[in-house]
C-alpha atoms as a PDB file:
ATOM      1  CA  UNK A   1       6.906  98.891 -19.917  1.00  0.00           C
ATOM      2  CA  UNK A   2       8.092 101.280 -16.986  1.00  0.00           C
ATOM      3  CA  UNK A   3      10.230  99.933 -14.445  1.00  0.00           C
ATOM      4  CA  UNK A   4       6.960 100.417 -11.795  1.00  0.00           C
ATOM      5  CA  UNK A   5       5.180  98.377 -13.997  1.00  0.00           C
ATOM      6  CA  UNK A   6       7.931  95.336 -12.835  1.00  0.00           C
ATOM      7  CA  UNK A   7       7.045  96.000  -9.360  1.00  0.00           C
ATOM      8  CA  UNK A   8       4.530  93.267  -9.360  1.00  0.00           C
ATOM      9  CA  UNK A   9       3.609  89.923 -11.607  1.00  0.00           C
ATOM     10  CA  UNK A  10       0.364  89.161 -13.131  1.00  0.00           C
ATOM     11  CA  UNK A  11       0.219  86.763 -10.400  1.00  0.00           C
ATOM     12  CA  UNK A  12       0.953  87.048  -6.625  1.00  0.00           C
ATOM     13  CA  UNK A  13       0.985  83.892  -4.161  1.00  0.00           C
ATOM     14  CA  UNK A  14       0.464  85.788  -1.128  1.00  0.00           C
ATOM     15  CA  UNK A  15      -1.676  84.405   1.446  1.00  0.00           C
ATOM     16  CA  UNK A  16      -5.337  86.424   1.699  1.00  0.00           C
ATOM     17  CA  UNK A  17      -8.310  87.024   3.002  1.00  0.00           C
ATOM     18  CA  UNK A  18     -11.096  85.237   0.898  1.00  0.00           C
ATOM     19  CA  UNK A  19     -13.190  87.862  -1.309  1.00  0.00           C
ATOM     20  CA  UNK A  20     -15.944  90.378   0.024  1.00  0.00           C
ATOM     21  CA  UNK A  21     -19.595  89.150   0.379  1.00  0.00           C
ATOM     22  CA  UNK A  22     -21.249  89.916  -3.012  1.00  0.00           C
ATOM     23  CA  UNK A  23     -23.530  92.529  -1.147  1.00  0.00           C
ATOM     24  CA  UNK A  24     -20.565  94.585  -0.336  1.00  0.00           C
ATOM     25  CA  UNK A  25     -19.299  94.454  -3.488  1.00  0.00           C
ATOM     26  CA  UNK A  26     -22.623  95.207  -5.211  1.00  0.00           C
ATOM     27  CA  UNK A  27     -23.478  98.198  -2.894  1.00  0.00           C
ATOM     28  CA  UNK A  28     -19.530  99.455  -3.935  1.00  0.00           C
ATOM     29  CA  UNK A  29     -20.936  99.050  -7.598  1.00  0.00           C
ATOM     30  CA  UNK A  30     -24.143 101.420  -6.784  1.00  0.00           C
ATOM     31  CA  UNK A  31     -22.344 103.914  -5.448  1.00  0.00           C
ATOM     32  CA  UNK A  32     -19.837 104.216  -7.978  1.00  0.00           C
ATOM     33  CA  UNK A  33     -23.021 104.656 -10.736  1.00  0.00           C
ATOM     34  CA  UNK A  34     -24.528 107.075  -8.773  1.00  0.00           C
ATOM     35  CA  UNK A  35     -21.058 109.175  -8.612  1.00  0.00           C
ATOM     36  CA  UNK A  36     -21.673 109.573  -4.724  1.00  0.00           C
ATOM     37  CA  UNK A  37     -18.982 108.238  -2.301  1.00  0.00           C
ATOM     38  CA  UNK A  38     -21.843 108.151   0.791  1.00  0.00           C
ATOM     39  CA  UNK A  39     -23.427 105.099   1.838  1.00  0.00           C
ATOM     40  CA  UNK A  40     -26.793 104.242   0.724  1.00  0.00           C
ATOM     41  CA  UNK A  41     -29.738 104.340   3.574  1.00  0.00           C
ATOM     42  CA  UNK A  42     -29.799 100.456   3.506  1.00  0.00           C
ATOM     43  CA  UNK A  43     -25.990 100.349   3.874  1.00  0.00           C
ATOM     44  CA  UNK A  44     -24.062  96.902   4.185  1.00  0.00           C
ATOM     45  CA  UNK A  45     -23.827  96.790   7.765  1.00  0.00           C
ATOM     46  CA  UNK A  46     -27.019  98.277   9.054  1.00  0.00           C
ATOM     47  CA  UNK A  47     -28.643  95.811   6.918  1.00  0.00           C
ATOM     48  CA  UNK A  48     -27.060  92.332   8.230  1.00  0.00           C
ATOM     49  CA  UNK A  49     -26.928  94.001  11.432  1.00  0.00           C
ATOM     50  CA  UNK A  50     -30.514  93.878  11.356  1.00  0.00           C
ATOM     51  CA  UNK A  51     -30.800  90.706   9.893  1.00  0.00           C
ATOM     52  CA  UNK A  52     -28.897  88.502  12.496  1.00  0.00           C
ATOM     53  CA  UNK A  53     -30.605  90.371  15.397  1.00  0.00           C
ATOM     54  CA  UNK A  54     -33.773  88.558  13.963  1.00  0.00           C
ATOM     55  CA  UNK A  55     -32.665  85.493  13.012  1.00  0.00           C
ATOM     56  CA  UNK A  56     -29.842  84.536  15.335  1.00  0.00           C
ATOM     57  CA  UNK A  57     -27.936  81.542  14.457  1.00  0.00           C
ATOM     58  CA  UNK A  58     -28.437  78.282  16.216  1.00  0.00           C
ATOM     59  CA  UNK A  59     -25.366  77.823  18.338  1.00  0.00           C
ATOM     60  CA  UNK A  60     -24.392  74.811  19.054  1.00  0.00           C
ATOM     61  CA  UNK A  61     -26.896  73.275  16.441  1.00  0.00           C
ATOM     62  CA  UNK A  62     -26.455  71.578  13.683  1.00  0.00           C
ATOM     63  CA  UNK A  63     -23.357  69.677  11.871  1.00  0.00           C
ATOM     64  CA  UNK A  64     -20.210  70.197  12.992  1.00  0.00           C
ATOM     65  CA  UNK A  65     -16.555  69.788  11.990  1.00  0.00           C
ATOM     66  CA  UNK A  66     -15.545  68.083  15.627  1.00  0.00           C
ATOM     67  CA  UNK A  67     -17.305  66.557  18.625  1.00  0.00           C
ATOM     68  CA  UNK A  68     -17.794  70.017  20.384  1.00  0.00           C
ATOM     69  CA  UNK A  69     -21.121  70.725  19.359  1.00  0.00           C
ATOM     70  CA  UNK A  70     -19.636  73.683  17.318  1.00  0.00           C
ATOM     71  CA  UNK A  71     -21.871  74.793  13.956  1.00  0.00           C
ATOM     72  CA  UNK A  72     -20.825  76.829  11.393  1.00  0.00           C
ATOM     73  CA  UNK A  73     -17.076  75.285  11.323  1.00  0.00           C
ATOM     74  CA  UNK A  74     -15.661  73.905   7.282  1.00  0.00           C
ATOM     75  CA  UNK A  75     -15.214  70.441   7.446  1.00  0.00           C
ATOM     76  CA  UNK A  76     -12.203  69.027   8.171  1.00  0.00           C
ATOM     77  CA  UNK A  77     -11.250  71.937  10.465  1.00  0.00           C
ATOM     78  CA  UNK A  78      -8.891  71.107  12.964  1.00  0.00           C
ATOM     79  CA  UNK A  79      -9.730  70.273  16.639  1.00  0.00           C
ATOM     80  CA  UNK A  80      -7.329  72.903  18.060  1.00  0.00           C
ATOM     81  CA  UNK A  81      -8.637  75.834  15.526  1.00  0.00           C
ATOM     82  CA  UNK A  82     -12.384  75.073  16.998  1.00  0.00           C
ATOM     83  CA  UNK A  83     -10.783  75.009  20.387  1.00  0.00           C
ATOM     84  CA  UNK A  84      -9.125  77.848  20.637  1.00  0.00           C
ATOM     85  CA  UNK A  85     -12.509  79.921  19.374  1.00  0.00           C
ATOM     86  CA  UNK A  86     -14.550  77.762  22.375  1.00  0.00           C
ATOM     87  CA  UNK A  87     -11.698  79.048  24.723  1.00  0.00           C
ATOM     88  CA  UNK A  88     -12.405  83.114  23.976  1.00  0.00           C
ATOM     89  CA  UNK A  89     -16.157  82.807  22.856  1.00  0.00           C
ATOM     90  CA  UNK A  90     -17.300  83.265  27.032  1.00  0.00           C
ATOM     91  CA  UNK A  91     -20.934  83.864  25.869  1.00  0.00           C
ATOM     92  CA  UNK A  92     -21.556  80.838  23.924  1.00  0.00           C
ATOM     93  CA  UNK A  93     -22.822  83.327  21.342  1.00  0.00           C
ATOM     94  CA  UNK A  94     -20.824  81.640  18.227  1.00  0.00           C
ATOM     95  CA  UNK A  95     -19.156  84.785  17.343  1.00  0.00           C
ATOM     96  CA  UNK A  96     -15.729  86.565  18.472  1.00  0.00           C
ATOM     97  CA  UNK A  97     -15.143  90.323  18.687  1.00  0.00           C
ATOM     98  CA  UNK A  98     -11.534  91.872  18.293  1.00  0.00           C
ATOM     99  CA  UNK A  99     -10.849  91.454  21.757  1.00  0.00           C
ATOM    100  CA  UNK A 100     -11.823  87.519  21.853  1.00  0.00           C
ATOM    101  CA  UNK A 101      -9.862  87.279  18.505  1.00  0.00           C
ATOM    102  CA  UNK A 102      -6.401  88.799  19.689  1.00  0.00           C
ATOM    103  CA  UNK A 103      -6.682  86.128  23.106  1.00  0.00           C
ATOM    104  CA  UNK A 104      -7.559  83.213  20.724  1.00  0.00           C
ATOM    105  CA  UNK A 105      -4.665  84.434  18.029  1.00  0.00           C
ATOM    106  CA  UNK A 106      -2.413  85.119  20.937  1.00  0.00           C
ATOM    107  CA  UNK A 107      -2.721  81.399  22.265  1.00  0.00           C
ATOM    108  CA  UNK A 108      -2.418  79.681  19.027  1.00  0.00           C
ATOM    109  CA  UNK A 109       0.935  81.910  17.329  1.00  0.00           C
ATOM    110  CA  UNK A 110       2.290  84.920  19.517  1.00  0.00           C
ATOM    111  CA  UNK A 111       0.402  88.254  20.956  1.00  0.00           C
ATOM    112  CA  UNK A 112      -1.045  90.096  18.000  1.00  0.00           C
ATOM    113  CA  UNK A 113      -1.239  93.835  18.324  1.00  0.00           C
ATOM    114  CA  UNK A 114      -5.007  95.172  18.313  1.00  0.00           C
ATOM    115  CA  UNK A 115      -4.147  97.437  15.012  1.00  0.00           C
ATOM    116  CA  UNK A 116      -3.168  93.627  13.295  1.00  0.00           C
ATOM    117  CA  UNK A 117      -6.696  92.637  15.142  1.00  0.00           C
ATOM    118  CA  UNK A 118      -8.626  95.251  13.352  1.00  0.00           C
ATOM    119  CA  UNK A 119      -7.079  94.988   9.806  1.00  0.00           C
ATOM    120  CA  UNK A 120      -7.877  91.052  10.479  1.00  0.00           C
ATOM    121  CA  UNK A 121     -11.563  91.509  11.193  1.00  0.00           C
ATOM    122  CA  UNK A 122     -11.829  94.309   8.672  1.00  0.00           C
ATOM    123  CA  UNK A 123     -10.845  92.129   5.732  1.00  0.00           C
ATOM    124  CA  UNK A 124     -11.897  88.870   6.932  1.00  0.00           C
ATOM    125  CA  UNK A 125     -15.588  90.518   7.373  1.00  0.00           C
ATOM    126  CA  UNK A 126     -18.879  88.961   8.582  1.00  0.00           C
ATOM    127  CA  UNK A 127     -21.451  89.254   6.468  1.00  0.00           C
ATOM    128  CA  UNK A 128     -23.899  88.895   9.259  1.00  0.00           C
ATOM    129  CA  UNK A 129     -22.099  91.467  11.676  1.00  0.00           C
ATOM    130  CA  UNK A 130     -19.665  93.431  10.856  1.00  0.00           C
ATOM    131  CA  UNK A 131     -17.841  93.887  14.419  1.00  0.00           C
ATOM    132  CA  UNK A 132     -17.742  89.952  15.026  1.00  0.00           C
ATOM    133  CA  UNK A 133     -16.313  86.754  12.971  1.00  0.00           C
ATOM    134  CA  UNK A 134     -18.006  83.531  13.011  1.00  0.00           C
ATOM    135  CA  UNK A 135     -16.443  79.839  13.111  1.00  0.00           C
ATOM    136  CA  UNK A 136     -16.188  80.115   9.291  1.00  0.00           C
ATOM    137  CA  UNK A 137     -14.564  83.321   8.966  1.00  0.00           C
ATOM    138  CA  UNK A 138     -12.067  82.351  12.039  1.00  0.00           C
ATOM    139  CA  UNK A 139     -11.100  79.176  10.512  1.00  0.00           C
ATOM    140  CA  UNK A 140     -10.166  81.038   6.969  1.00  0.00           C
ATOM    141  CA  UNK A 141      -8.020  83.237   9.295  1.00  0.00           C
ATOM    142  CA  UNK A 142      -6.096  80.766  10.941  1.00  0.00           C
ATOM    143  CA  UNK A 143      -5.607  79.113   7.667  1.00  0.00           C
ATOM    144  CA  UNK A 144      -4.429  82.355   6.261  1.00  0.00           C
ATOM    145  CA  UNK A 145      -1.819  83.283   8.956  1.00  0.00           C
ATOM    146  CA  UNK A 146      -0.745  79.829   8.763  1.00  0.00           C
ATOM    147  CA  UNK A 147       0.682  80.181   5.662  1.00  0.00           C
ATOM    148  CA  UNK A 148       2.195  83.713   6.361  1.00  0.00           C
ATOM    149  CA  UNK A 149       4.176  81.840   9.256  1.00  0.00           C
ATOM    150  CA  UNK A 150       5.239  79.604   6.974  1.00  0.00           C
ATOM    151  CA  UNK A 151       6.454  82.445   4.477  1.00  0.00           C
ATOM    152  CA  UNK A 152       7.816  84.706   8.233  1.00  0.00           C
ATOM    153  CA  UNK A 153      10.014  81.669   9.218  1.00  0.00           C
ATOM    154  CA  UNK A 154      11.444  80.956   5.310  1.00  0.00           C
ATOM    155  CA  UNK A 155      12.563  84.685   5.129  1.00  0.00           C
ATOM    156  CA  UNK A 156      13.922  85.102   8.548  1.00  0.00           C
ATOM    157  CA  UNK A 157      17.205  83.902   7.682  1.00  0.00           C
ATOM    158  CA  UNK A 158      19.413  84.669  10.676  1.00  0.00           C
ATOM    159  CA  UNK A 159      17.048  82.727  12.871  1.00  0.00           C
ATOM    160  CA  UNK A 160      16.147  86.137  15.084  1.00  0.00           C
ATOM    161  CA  UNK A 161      12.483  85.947  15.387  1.00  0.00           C
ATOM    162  CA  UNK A 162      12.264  89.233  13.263  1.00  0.00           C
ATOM    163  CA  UNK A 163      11.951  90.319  10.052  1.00  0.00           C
ATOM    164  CA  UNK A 164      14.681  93.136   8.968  1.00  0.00           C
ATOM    165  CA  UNK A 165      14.240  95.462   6.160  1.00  0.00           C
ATOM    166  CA  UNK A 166      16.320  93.485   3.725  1.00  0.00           C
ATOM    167  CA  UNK A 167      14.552  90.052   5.165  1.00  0.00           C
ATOM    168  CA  UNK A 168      11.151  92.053   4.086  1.00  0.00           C
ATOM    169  CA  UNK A 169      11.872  93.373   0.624  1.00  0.00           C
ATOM    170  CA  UNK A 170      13.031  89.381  -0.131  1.00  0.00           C
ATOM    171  CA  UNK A 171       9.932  87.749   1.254  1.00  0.00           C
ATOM    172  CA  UNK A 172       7.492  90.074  -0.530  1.00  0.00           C
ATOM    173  CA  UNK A 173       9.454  89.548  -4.007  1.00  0.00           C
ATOM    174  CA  UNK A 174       9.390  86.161  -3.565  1.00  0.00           C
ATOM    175  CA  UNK A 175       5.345  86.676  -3.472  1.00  0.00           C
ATOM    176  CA  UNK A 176       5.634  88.793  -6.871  1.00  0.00           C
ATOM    177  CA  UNK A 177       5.973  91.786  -5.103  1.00  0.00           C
ATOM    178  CA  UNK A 178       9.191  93.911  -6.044  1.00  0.00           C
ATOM    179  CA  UNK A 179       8.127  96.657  -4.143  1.00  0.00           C
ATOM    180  CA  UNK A 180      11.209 100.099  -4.519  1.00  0.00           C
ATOM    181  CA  UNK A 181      13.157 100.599  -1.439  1.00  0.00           C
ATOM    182  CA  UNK A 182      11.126 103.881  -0.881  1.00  0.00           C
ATOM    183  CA  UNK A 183       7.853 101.907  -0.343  1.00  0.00           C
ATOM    184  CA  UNK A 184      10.044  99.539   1.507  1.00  0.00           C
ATOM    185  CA  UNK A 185      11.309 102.908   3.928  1.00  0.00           C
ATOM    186  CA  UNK A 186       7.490 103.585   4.467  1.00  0.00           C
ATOM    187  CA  UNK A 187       6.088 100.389   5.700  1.00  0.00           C
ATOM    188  CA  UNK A 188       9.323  99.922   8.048  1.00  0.00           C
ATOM    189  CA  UNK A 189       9.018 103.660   9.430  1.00  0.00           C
ATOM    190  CA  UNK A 190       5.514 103.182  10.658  1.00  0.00           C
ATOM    191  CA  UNK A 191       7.410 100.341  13.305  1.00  0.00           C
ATOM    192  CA  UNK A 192       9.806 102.400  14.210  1.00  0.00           C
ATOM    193  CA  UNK A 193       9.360 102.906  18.111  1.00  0.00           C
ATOM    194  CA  UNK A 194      11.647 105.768  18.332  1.00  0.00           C
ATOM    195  CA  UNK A 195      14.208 104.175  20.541  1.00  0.00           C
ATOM    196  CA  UNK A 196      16.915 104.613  17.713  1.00  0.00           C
ATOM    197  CA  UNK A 197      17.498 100.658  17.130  1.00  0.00           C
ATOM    198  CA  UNK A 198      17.292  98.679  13.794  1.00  0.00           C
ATOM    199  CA  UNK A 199      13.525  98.455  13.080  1.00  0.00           C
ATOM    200  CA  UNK A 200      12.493  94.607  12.795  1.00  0.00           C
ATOM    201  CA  UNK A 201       9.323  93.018  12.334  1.00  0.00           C
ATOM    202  CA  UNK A 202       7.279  90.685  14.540  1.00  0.00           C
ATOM    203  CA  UNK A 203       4.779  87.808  13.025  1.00  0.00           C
ATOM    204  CA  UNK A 204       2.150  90.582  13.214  1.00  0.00           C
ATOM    205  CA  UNK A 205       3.249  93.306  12.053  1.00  0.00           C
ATOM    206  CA  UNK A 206       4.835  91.355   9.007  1.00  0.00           C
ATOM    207  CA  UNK A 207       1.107  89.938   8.558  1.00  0.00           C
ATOM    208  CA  UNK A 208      -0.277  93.628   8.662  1.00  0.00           C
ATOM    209  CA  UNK A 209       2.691  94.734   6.300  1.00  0.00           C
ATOM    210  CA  UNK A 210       1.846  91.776   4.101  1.00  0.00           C
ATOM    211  CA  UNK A 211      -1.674  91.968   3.883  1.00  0.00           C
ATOM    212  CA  UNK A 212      -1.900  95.346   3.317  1.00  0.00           C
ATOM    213  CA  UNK A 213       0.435  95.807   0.474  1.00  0.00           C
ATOM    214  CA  UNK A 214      -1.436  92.626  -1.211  1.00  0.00           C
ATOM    215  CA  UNK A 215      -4.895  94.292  -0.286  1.00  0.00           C
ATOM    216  CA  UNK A 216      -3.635  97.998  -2.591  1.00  0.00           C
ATOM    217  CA  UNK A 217      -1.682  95.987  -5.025  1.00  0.00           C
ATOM    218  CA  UNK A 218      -4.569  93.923  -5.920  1.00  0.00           C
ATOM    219  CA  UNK A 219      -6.729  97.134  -6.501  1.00  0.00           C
ATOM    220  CA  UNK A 220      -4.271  98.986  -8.714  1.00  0.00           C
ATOM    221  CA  UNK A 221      -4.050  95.519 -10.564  1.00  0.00           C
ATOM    222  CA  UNK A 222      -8.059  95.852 -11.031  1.00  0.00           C
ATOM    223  CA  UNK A 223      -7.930  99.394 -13.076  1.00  0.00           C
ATOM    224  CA  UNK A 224      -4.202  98.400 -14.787  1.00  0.00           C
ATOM    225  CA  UNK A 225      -5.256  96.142 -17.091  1.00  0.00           C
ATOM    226  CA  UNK A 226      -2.519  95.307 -19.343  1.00  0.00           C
ATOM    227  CA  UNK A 227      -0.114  95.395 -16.271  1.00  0.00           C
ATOM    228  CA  UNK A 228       2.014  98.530 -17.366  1.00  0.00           C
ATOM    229  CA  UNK A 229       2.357 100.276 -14.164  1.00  0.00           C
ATOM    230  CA  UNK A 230      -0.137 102.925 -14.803  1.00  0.00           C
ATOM    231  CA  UNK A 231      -3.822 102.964 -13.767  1.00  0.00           C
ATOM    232  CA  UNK A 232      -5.761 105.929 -13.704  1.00  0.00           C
ATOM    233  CA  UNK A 233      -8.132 106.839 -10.676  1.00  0.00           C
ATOM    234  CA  UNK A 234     -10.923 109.241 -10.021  1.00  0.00           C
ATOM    235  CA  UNK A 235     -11.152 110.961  -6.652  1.00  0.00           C
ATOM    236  CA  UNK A 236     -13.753 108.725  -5.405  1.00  0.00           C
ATOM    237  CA  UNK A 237     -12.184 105.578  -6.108  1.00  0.00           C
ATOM    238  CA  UNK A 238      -8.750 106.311  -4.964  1.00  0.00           C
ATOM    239  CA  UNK A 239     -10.093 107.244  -1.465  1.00  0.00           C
ATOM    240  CA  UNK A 240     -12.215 104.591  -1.486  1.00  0.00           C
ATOM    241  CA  UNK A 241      -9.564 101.847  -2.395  1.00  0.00           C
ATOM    242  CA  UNK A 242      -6.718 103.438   0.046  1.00  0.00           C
ATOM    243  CA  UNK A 243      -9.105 104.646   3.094  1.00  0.00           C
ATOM    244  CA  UNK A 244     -10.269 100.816   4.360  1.00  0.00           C
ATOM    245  CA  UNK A 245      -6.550 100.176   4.371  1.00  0.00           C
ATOM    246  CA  UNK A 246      -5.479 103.383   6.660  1.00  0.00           C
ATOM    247  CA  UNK A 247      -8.670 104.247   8.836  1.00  0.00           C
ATOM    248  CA  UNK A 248     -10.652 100.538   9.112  1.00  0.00           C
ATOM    249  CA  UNK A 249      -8.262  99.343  12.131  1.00  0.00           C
ATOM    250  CA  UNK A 250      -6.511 102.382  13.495  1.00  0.00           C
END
């Protein structure tokens, strides 16, 4: 086994998003049997676009997890989770853009940047419109960067509020990930604001680093099988599996 091969386990415990709709994932399939990287005419979001446009849900209808009249939320959701969506969701429509999202995130933890905001809404997706998250998608979220918190404050050791580059490489290889210090070098560099000072992390930007080395780790781990270190990649797929990652919230 190559030493990159020991740069992750077989299993990770890092906090993610929950799995694309099976319509994205079977429109990824068709494309890659037709050998064609475009979309197909009845593409993924022109599709459930169309589909909530004519069958809006019923806001305010239905069950709900609390006594706000809220549908749509798990059960067993906490109060201030459904409260903090009422507080940003102005036109009662049951759905949150970006914007909405980074005022209800930056209530509930600290201010998220809106490059975290997009990577958020990019992988925790809609399936009914692809620029806005429901209750059930925003509840998964706050679940999810509740247990990154947890993991931020373990791992930042000197009680700073920041994650350092030595505070990074031991939280992710404490989630299976023993990424090389030149990976390491990469991820902090794209913080660096240029001011000459030791590059540290906020809660958001270690979420975004987090997320998106889980997010290409777990596709290399689809095509390496035997978990060797080695995969091998067509054209199409490689800019398909790194592209969401670099262009989906910039």
């Amino acid at each position: 086994m190559s030493s990159y091969g020991r740069s992750y386990s077989s299993e990770s415990y890092a906090p993610s998003a929950p799995s694309l709709p099976e319509s994205y994932r079977q429109q990824e399939r068709d494309r890659g049997a037709s050998g064609s990287a475009r979309p197909q005419s009845s593409g993924y979001g022109v599709h459930q676009n169309q589909q909530y446009q004519q069958h809006p849900p019923a806001y305010g209808q239905g069950q709900s997890s609390s006594s706000s009249g809220y549908s749509g939320f798990p059960p067993g959701t906490h109060p201030d989770v459904i409260r903090s969506f009422e507080m940003v969701d102005v036109d009662r429509s049951g759905y949150i853009d970006e914007k909405e999202l980074q005022r209800a995130l930056s209530s509930g933890y600290q201010r998220f940047n809106l490059r975290t905001i997009r990577l958020l809404m990019f992988l925790f997706k809609n399936p009914h419109d692809a620029l806005r998250i429901g209750p059930k998608e925003f509840a998964a979220l706050w679940s999810c960067l509740g247990q990154w918190r947890a993991i931020y404050d373990r791992y930042d050791r000197d009680r700073s509020g920041k994650i350092d580059l030595f505070e990074l490489r031991d939280a992710l290889y404490g989630l299976g990930y023993a990424v090389p210090p030149s990976v390491l070098q990469i991820l902090m560099s794209k913080y660096d604001d240029g001011s000459g000072r030791k590059i540290e992390l906020g809660f958001d930007s270690f979420v975004e680093c987090g997320l998106i080395l889980k997010g290409l780790t777990e596709k290399f781990k689809e095509k390496d099988k035997r978990y060797v270190g080695q995969a091998t990649f067509n054209y199409d797929e490689f800019m398909s599996t790194v592209l969401p990652f670099l262009v989906a919230y910039d």
